[in-house]
C-alpha atoms as a PDB file:
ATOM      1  CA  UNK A   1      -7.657  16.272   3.398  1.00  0.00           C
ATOM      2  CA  UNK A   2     -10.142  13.926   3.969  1.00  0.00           C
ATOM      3  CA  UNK A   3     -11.362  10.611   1.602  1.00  0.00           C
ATOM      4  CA  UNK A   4     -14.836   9.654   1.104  1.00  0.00           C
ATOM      5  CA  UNK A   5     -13.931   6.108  -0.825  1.00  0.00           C
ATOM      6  CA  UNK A   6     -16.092   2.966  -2.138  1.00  0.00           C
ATOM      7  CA  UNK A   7     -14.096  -0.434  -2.020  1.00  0.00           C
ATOM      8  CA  UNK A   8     -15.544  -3.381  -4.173  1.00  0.00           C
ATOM      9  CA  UNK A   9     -16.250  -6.493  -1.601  1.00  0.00           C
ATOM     10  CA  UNK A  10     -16.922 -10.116  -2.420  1.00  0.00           C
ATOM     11  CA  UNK A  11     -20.454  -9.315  -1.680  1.00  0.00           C
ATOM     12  CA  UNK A  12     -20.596  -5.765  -2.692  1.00  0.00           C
ATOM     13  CA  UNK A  13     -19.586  -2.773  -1.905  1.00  0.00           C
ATOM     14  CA  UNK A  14     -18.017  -1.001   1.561  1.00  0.00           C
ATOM     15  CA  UNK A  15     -18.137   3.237   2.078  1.00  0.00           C
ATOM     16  CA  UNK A  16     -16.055   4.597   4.035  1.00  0.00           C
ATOM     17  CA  UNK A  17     -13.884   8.414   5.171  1.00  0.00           C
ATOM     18  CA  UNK A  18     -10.650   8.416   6.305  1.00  0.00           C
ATOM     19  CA  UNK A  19      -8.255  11.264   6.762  1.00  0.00           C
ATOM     20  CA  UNK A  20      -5.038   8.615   5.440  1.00  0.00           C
ATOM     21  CA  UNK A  21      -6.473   6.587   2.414  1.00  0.00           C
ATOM     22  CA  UNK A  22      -3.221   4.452   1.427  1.00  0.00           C
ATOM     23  CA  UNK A  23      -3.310   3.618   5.280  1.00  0.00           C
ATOM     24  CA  UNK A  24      -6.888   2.433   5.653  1.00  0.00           C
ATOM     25  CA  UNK A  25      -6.912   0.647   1.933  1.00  0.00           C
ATOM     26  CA  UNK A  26      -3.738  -1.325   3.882  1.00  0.00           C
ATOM     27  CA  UNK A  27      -5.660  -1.931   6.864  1.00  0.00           C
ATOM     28  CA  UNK A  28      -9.105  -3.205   5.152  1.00  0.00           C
ATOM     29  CA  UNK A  29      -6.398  -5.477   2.740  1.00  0.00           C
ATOM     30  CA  UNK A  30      -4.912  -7.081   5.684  1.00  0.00           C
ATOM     31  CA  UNK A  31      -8.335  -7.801   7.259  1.00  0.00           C
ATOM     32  CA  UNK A  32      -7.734  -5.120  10.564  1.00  0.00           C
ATOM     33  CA  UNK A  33     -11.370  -3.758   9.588  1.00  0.00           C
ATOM     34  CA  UNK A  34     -14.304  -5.972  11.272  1.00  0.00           C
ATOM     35  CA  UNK A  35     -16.830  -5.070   8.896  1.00  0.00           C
ATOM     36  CA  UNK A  36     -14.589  -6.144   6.055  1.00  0.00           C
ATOM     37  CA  UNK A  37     -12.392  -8.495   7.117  1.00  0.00           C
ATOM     38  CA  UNK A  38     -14.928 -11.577   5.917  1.00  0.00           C
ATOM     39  CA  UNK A  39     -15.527  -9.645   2.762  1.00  0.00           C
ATOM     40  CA  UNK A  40     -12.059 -10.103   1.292  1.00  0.00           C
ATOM     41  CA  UNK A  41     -10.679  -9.627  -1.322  1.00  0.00           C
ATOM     42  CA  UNK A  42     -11.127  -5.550  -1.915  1.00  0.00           C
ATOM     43  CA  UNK A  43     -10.629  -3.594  -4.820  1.00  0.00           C
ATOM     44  CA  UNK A  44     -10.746   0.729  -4.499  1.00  0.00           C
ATOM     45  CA  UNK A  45     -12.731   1.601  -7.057  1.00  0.00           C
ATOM     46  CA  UNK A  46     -12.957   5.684  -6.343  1.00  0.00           C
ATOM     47  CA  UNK A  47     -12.635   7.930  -4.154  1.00  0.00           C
ATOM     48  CA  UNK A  48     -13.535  11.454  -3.221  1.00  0.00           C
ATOM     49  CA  UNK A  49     -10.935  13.996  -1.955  1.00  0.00           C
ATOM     50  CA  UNK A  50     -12.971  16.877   0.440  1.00  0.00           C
ATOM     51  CA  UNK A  51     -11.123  19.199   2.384  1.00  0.00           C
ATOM     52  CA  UNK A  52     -13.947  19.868   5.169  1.00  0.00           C
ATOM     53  CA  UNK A  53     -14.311  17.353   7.928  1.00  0.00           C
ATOM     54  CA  UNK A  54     -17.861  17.722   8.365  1.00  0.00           C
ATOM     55  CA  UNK A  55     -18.320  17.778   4.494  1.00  0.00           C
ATOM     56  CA  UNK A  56     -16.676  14.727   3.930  1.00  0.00           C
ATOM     57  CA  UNK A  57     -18.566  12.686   6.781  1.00  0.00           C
ATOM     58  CA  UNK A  58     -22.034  14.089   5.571  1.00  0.00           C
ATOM     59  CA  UNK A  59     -20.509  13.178   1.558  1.00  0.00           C
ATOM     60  CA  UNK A  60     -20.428   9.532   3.453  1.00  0.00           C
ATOM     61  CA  UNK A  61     -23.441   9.409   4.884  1.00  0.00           C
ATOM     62  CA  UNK A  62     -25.062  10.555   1.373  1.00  0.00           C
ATOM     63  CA  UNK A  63     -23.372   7.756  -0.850  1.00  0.00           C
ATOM     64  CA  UNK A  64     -24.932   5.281   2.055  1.00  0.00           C
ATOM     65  CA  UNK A  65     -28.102   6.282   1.419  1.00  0.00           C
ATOM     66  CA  UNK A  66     -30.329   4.964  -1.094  1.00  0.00           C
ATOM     67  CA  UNK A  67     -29.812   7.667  -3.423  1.00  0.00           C
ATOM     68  CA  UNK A  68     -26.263   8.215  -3.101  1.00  0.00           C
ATOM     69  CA  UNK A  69     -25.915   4.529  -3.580  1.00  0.00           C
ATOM     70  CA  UNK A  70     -27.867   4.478  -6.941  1.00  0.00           C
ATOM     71  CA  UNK A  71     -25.746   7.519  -7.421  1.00  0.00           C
ATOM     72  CA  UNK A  72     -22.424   5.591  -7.308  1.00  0.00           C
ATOM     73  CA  UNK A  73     -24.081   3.000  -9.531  1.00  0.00           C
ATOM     74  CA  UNK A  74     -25.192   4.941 -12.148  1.00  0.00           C
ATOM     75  CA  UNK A  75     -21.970   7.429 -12.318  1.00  0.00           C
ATOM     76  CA  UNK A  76     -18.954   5.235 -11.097  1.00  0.00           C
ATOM     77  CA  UNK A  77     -19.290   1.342 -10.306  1.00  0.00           C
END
């Protein structure tokens, strides 16, 4: 299974897939992720479970976009 999952930054909002959520969520926490590791603290606020790969990386480069961001927005955050 892979995780398609928005984390609530200081200063926004960080997307990101991983294939071990309670792992990464750990990870970005303890500051081991360099494009969060200024942004602390986090908070998960969802997350998608997709069983494809492929589906879950192009789910993740959809919520990045401008549309899948004003999707999460609107629906979500």
């Amino acid at each position: 299974m892979y995780y398609v999952y928005s984390i609530k930054c200081k200063n926004g909002y960080y997307i990101g897939c991983t294939n071990d959520l309670k792992d990464r969520i750990d990870r970005h926490q303890k500051g081991h992720v360099p494009a969060t590791k200024d942004r602390l603290p986090l908070e998960l606020k969802c997350y998608f479970a997709i069983e494809d790969r492929y589906k879950a990386f192009e789910f993740e480069r959809y919520l990045k976009s401008g549309s899948g961001r004003a999707f999460l927005k609107k629906h979500l955050l």
